[in-house]
Protein backbone atom coordinates (compact mmCIF):
# COMPACT_ATOMS: atom_id res chain seq x y z
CA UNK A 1 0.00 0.00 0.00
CA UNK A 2 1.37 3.90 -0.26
CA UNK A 3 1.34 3.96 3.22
CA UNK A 4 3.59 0.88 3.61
CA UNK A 5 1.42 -0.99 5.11
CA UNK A 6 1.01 -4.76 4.20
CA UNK A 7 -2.07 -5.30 3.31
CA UNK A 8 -2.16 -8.98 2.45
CA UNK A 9 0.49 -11.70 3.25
CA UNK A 10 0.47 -14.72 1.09
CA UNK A 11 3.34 -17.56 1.90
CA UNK A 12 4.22 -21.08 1.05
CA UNK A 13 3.81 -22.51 4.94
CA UNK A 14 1.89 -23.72 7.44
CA UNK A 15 0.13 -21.20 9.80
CA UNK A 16 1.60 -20.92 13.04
CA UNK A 17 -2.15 -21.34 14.77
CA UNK A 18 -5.55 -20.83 14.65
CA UNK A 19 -4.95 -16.78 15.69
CA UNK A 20 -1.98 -16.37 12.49
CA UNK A 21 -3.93 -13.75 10.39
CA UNK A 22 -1.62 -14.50 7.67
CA UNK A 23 -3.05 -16.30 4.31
CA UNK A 24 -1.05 -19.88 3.28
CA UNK A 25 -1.43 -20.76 -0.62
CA UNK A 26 0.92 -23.94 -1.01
CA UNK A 27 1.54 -25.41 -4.18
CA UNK A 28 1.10 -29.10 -4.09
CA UNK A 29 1.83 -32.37 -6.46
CA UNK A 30 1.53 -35.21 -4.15
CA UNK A 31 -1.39 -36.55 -2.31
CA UNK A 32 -1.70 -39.36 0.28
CA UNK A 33 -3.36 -42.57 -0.70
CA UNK A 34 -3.91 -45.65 1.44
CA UNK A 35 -0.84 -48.45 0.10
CA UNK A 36 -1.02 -51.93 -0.02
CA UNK A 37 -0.28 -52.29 3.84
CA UNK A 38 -3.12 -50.06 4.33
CA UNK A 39 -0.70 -47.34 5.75
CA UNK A 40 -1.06 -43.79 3.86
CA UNK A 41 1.88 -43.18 1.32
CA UNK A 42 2.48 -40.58 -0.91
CA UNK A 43 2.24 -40.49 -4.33
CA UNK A 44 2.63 -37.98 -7.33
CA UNK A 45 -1.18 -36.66 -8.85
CA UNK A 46 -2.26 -33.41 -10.93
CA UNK A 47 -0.83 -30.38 -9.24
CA UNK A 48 -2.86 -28.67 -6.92
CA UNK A 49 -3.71 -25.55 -4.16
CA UNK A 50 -3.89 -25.86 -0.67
CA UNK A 51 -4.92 -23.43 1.21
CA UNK A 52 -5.40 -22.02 4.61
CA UNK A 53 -6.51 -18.96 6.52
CA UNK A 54 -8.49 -17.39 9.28
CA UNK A 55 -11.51 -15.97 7.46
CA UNK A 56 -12.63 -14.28 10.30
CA UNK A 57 -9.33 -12.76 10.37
CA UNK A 58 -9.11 -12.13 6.58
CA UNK A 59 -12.35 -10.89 6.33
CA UNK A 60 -11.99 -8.21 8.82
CA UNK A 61 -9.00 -8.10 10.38
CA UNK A 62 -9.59 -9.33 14.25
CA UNK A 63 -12.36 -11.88 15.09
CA UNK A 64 -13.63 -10.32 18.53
CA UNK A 65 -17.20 -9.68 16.40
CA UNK A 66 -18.49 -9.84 13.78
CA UNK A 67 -17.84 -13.70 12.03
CA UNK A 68 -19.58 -15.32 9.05
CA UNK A 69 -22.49 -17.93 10.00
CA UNK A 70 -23.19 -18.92 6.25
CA UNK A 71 -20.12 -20.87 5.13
CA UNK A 72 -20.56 -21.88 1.61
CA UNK A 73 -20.80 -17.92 1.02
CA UNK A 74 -17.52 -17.53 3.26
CA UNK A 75 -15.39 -19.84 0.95
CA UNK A 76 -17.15 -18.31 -2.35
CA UNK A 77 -15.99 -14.78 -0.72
CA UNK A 78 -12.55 -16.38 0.10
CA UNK A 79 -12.00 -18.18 -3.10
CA UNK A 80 -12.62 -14.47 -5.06
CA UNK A 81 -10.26 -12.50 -2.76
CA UNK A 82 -7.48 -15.43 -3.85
CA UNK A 83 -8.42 -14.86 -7.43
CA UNK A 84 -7.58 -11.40 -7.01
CA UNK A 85 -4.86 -11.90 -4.74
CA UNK A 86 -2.94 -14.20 -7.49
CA UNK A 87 -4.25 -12.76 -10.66
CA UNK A 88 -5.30 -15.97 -11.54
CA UNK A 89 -8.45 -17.87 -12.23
CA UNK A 90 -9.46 -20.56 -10.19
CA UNK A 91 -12.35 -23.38 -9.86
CA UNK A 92 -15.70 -21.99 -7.99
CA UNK A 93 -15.65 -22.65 -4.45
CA UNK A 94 -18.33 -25.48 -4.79
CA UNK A 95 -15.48 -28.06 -6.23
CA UNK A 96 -13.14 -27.18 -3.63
CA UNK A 97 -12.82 -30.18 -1.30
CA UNK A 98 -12.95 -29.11 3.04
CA UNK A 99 -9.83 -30.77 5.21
CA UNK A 100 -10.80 -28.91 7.54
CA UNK A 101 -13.17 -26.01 9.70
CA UNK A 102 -13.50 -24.44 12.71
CA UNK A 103 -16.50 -23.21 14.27
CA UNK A 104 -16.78 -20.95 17.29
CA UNK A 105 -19.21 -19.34 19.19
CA UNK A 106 -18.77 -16.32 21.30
CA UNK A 107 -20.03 -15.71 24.95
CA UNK A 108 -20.33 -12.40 26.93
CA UNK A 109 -18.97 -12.84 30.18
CA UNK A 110 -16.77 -10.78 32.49
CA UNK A 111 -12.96 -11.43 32.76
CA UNK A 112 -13.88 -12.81 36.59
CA UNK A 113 -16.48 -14.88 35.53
CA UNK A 114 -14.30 -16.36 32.62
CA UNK A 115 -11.54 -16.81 34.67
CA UNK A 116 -13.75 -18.85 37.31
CA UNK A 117 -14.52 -20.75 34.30
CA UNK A 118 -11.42 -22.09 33.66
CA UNK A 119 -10.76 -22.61 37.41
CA UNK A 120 -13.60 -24.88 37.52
CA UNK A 121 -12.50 -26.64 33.93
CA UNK A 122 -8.84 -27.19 35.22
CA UNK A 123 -10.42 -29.17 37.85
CA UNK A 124 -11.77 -31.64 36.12
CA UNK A 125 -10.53 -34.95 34.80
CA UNK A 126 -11.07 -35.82 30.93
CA UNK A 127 -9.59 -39.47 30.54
CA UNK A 128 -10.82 -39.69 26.85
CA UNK A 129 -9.01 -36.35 25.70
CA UNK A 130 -6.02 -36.09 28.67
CA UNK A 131 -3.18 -37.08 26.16
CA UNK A 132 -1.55 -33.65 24.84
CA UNK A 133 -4.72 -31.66 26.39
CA UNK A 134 -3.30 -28.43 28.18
CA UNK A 135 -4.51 -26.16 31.05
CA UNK A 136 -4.07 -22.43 31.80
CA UNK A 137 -5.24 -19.69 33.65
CA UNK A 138 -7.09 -18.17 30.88
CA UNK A 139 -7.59 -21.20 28.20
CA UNK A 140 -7.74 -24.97 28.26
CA UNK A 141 -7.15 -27.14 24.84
CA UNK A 142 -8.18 -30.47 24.70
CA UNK A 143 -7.06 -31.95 21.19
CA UNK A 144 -8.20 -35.63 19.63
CA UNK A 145 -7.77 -37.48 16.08
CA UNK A 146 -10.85 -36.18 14.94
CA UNK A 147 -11.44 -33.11 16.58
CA UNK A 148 -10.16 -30.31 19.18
CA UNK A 149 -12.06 -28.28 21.74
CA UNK A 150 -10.63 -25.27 23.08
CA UNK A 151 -11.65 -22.66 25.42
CA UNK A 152 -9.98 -19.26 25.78
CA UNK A 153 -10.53 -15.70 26.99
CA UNK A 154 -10.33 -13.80 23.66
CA UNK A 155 -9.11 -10.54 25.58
CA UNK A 156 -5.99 -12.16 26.56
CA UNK A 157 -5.88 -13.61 22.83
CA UNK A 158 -6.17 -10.63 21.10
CA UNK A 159 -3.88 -8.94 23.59
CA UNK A 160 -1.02 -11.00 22.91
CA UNK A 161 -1.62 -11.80 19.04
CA UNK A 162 -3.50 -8.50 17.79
CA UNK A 163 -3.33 -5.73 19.45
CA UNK A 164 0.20 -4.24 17.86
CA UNK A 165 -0.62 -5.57 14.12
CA UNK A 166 -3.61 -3.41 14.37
CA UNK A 167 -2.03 -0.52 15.85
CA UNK A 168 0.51 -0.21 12.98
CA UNK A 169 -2.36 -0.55 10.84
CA UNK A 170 -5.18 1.94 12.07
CA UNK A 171 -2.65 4.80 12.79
CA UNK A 172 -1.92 4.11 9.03
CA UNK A 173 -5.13 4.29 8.33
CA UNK A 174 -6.02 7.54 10.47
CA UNK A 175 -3.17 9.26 8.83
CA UNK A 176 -4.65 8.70 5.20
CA UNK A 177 -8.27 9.46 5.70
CA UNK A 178 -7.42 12.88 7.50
CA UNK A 179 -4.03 13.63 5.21
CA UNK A 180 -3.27 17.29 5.99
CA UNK A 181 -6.27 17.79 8.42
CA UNK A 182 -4.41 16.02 11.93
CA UNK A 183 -1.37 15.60 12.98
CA UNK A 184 0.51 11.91 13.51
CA UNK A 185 -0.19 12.08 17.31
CA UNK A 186 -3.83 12.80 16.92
CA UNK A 187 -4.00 9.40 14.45
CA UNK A 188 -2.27 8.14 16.74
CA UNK A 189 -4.58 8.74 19.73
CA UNK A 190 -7.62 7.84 17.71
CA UNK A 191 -5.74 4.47 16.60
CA UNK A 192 -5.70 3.64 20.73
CA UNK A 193 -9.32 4.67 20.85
CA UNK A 194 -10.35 2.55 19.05
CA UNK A 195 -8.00 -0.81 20.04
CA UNK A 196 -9.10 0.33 23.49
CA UNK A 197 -12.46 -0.20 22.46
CA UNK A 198 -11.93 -3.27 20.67
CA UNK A 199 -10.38 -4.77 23.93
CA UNK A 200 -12.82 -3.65 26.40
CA UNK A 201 -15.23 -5.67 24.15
CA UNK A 202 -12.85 -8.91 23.86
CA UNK A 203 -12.15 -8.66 27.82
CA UNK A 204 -15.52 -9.52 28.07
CA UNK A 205 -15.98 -12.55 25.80
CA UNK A 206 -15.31 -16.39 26.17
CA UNK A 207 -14.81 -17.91 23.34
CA UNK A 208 -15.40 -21.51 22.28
CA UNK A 209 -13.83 -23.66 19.42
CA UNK A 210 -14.15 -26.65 17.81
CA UNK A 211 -11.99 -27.90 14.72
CA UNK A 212 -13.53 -30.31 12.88
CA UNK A 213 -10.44 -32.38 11.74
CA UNK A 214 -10.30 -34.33 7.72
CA UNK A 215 -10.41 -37.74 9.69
CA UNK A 216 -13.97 -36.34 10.91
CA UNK A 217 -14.54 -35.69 7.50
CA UNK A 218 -14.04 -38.42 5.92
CA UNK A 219 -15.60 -40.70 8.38
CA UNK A 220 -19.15 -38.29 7.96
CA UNK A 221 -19.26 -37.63 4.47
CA UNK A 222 -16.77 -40.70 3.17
CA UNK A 223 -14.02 -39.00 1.77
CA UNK A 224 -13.28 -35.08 1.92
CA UNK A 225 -16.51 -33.44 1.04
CA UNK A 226 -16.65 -30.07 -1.29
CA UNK A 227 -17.64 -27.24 0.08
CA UNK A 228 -20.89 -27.76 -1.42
CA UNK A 229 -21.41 -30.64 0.70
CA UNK A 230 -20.46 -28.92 3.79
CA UNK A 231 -23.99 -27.60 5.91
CA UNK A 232 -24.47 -24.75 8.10
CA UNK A 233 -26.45 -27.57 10.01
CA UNK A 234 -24.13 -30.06 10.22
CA UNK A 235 -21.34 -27.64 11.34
CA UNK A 236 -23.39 -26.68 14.47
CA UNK A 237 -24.08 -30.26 15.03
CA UNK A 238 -20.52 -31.13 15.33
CA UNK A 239 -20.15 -28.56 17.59
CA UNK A 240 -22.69 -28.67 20.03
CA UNK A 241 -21.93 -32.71 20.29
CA UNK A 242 -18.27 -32.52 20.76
CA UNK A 243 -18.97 -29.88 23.15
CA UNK A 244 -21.43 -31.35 25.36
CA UNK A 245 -19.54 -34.98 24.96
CA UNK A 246 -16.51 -33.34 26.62
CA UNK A 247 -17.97 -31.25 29.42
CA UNK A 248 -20.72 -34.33 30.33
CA UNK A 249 -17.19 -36.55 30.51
CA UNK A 250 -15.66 -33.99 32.81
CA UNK A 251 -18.64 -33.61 35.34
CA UNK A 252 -18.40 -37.72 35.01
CA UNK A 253 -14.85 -37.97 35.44
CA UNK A 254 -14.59 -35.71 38.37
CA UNK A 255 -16.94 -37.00 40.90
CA UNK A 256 -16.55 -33.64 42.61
CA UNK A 257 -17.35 -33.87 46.52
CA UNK A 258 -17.88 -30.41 47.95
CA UNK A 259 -19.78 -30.53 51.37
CA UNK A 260 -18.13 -30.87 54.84
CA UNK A 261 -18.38 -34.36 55.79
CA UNK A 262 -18.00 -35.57 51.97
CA UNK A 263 -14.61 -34.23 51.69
CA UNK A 264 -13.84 -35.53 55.08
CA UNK A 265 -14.33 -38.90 54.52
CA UNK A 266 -13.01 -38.67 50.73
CA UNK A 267 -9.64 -37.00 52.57
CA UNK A 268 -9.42 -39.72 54.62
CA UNK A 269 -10.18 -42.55 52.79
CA UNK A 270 -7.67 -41.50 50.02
CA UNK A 271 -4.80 -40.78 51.99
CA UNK A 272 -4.80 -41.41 55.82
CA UNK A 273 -6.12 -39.99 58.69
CA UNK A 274 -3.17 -38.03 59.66
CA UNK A 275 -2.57 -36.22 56.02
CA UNK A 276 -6.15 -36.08 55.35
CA UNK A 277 -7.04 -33.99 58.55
CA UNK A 278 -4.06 -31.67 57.40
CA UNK A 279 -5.77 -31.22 53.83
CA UNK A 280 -9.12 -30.80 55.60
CA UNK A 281 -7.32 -27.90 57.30
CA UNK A 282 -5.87 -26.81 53.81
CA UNK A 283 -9.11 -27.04 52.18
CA UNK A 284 -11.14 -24.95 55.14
CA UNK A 285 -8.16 -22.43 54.73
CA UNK A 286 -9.36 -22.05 50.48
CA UNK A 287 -13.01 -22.31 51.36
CA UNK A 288 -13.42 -19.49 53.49
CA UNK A 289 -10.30 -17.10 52.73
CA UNK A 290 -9.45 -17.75 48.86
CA UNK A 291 -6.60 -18.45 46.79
CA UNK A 292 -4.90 -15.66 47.37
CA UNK A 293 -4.67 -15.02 51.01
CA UNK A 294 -4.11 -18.99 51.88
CA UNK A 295 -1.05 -19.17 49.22
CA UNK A 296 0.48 -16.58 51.69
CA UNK A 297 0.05 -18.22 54.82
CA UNK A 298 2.27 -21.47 52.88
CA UNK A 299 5.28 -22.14 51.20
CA UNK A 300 4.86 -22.11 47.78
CA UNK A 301 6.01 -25.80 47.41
CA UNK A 302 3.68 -27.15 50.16
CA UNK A 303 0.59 -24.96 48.73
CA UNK A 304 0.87 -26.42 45.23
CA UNK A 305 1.27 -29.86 46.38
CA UNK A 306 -1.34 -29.60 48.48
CA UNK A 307 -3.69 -28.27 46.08
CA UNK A 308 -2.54 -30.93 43.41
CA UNK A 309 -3.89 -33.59 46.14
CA UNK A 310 -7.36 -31.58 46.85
CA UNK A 311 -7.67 -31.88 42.72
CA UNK A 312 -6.70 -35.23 42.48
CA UNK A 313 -9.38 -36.28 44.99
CA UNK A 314 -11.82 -35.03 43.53
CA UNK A 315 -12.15 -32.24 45.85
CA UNK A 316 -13.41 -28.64 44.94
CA UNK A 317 -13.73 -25.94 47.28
CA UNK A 318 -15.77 -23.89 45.41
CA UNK A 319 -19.77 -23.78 45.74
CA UNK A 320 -19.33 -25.51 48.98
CA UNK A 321 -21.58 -25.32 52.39
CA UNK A 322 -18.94 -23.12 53.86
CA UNK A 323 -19.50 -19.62 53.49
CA UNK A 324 -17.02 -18.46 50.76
CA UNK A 325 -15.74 -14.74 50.87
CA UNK A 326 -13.06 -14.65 48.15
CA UNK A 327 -14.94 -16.79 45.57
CA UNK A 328 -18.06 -14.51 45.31
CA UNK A 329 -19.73 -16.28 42.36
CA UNK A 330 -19.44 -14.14 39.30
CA UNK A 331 -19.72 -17.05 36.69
CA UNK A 332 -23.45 -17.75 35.98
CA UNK A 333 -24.48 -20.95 37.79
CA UNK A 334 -26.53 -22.13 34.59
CA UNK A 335 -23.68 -21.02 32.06
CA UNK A 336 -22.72 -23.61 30.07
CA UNK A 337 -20.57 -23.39 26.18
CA UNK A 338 -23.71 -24.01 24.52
CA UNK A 339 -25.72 -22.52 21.77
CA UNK A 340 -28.81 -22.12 23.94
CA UNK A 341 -27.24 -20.34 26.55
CA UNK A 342 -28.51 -16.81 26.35
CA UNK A 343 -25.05 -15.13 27.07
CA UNK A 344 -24.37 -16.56 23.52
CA UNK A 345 -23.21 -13.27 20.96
CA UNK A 346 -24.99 -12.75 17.88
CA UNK A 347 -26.05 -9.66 17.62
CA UNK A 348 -23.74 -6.93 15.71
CA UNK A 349 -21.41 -5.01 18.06
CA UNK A 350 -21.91 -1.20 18.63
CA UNK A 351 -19.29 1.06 16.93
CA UNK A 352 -19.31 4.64 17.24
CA UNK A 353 -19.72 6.35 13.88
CA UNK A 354 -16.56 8.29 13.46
CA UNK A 355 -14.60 4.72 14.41
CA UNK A 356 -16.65 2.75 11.63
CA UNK A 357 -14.75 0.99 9.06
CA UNK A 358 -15.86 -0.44 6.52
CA UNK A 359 -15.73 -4.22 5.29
CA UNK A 360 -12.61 -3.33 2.80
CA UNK A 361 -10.79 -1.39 4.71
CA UNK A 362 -10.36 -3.87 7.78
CA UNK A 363 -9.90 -6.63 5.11
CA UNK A 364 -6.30 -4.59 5.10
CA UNK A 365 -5.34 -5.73 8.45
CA UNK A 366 -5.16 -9.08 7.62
């Protein structure tokens, strides 16, 4: 662009994740077919594209709001913009064959509330998805041959990954709609405006993912459908299974025991009546001062471990008959990841006029 801006980025390698805004267009002239030991080979086949890319992202340049819902039109909108892209012409996006989609949903919750979501996530056990699943304070991940599930706060997201690429970009942009009328700083201020704005909104959002992975696929539709193939129905009904399959096995696998005498007895039982009175202490201490204040009155060694064995027993001291000060309840008791629940976004974001872009012009961001 004049201003120097990139407006598109277009390489020959894999993304780096699911948040890489960038668009990959690799060349291809193998293919893997299933050899005579029934073990996928490669073999040479008519050339072909494969490509990859955050539409949300592409589309308009940060996916806090605003994502497509009908995806046949998405790829026929994506398949164009390559065509433009590469100067080239290229097959409609009906005969392009789907390895593989994403679908998330969007929830509005406070930063508390979402991070008392995870809390109560990292808690529980998931035998069927534990291998290479990973926990933080602010995102789980739970991957599988056929799909992944993944839970994050988007404001932390979109702190780390895309705050600073749209900074660059909207003080560039500032600058050229108001060329001689305000000065860099003023662009400048009205660039952080409006990223402030953006991340008030994504500080307040859970989102929820599910990639649907070409093993998935090809066990649904036989082989790897077109996109033609692909519903807006049978996208949401991956979802909201894999979803509620994984959650349903957590609450299973957990077995949670949070009244007095039931953690008592499951304290003792599991590991002695001398350790589990001390953990009984431990978990009185988290019950009715929090977190916080207990990990001060321990050494950090002996308050991890301890914890570790309160989680391993199935023990949570949150919701219990205690009265709990620190832990004051800010996540919706009936929220769950679903697409009934009625903190679910889908309505269009407000933007104050003199911030709106249009469709185009955030297209440049990506």
């Amino acid at each position: 662009m004049a201003t120097g801006e990139v407006r598109y980025e277009l390489f020959a390698g894999e993304l780096l994740g699911s948040w890489d805004s960038r668009i990959s267009v690799i060349p291809k002239d193998e293919m893997y077919v299933i050899g005579k030991n029934g073990r996928p080979v490669k073999e040479p086949c008519e050339p072909y594209l494969e490509i990859e890319a955050s539409l949300h992202k592409v589309f308009f340049g940060h996916n806090v709001y605003g994502g497509p819902t009908d995806f046949r039109q998405a790829c026929c909108d994506f398949i164009a913009l390559i065509e433009e892209l590469l100067s080239v012409e290229l097959p409609g996006a009906d005969f392009w064959t789907v390895h593989r989609v994403d679908v998330a949903l969007v929830y509005r919750l406070p930063k508390a509330a979402c991070k008392e979501f995870f809390d109560g996530i990292c808690l529980m056990n998931f035998p069927r998805r534990n291998r290479g699943s990973a926990k933080y304070s602010m995102a789980v991940y739970f991957p599988g041959k056929t799909t992944t599930v993944k839970f994050y706060h988007k404001g932390t997201e979109f702190q780390v990954h895309d705050r600073s690429r749209l900074r660059g970009f909207f003080v560039n942009l500032f600058m050229h709609l108001h060329q001689d009328k305000k000065s860099d700083t003023t662009s400048y201020k009205k660039a952080e405006r409006k990223l402030e704005a953006l991340q008030r909104l994504a500080d307040s959002r859970l989102r929820a993912e599910v990639e649907i992975h070409s093993d998935k696929l090809q066990y649904d539709f036989g082989c790897n459908p077109k996109v033609k193939d692909v519903t807006d129905a049978y996208l949401q009904q991956v979802y909201d299974k894999e979803v509620e399959k994984l959650l349903r096995e957590g609450k299973q696998g957990m077995d949670t025991v949070r009244d007095t005498r039931a953690v008592m007895r499951r304290l003792n039982n599991l590991y002695g009546a001398s350790t589990g009175q001390r953990l009984y202490g431990f978990w009185s201490s988290l019950c009715t001062l929090g977190d916080e204040v207990t990990r001060q009155h321990y050494a950090k060694t002996v308050f991890y471990r301890n914890r570790k064995l309160l989680e391993e027993a199935g023990v949570s001291w949150r919701g219990t008959d205690i009265v709990v000060v620190a832990n004051d309840g800010l996540l919706p008791v009936d929220f769950a990841p679903i697409r009934s629940d009625k903190r679910l976004c889908f309505l269009p974001a407000r933007n104050r006029e003199e911030y709106q872009v249009s469709r185009e012009m955030m297209r440049q961001a990506a």
